[in-house]
C-alpha atoms as a PDB file:
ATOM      1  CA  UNK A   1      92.693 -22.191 105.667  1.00  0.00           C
ATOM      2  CA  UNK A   2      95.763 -23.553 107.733  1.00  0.00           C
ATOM      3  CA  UNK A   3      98.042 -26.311 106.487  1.00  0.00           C
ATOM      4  CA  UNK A   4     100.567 -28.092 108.760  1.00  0.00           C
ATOM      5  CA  UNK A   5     101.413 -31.177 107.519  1.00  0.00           C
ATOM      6  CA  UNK A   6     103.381 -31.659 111.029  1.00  0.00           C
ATOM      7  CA  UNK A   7      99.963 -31.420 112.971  1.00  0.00           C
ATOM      8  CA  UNK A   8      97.732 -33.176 110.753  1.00  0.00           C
ATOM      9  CA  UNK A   9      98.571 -33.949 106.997  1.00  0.00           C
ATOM     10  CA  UNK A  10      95.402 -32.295 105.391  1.00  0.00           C
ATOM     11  CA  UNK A  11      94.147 -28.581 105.202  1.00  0.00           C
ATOM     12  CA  UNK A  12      91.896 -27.282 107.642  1.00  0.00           C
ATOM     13  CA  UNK A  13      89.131 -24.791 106.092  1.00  0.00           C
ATOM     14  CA  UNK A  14      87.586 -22.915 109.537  1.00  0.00           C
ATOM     15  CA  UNK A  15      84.318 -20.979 108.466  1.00  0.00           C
ATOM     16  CA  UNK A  16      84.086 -18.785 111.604  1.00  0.00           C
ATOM     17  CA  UNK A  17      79.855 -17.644 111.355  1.00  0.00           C
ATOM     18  CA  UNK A  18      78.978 -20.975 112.277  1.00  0.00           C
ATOM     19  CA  UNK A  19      81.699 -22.932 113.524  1.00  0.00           C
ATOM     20  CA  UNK A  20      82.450 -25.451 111.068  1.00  0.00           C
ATOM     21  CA  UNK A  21      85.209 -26.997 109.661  1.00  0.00           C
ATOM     22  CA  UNK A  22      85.844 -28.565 107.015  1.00  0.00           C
ATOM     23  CA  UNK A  23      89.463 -30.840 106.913  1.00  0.00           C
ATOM     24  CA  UNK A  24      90.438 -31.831 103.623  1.00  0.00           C
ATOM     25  CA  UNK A  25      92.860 -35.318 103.422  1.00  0.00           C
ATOM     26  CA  UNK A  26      93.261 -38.002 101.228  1.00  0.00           C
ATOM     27  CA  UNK A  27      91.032 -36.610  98.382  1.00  0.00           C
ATOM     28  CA  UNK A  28      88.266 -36.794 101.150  1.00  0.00           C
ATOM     29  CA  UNK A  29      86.732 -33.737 102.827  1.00  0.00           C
ATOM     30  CA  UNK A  30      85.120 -34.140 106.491  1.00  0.00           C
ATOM     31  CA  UNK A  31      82.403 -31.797 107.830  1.00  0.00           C
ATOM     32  CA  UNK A  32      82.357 -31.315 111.250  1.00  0.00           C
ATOM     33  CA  UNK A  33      80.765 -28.647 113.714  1.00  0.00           C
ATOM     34  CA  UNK A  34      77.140 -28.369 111.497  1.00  0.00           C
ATOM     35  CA  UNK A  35      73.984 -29.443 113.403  1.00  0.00           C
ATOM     36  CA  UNK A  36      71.451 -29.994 110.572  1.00  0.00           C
ATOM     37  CA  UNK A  37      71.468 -31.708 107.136  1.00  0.00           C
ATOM     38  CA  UNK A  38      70.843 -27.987 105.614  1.00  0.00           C
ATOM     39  CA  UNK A  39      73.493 -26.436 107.163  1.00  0.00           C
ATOM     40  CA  UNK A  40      75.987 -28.799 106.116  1.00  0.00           C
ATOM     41  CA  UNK A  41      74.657 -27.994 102.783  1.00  0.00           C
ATOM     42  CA  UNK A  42      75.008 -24.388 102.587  1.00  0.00           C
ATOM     43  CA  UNK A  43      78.684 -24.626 104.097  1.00  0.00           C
ATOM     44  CA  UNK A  44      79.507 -26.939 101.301  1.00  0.00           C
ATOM     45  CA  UNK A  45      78.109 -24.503  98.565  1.00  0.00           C
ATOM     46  CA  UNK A  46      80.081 -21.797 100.217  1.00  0.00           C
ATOM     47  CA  UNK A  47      83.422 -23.997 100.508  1.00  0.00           C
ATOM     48  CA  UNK A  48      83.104 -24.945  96.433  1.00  0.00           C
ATOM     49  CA  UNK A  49      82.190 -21.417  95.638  1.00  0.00           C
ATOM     50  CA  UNK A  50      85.574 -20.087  97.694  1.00  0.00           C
ATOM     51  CA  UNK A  51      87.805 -23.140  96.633  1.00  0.00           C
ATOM     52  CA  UNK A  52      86.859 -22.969  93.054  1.00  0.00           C
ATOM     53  CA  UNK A  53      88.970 -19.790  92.390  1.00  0.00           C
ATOM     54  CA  UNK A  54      91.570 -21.741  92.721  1.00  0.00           C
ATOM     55  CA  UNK A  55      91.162 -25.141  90.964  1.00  0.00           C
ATOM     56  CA  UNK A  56      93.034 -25.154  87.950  1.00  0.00           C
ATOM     57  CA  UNK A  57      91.023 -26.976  85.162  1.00  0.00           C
ATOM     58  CA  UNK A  58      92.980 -30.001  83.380  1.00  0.00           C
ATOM     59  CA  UNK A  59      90.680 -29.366  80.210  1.00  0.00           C
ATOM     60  CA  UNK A  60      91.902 -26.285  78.548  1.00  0.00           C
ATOM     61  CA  UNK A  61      88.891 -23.767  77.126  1.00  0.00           C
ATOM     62  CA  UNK A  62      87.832 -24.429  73.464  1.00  0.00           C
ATOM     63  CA  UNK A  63      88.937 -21.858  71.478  1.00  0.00           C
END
């Protein structure tokens, strides 16, 4: 993931295997590189699955 605020103010998420990226700016994220409705689909699972280690929840576990 690269972050330059100087280039572009968002984070770019590159996902090498199939050429996607993902940019991330203004609570919006843009898919760009897939070719088919399913791909864009997986890349999105895998994108939450890596990003959601680190999210850090607002609602704090029930004890």
């Amino acid at each position: 993931m690269d972050y330059e605020p100087e280039q572009f103010p968002g984070a770019i998420f590159k996902i090498s295997e199939s050429r996607t990226v993902i940019l991330f700016k203004n609570g919006k994220m843009i898919c760009t590189g897939a070719r088919t409705e399913p791909e864009v689909k997986s890349i999105l699972e895998y994108v939450a699955k890596v990003m959601s280690k680190y999210v850090i929840s607002l609602n704090p576990p029930e004890k």
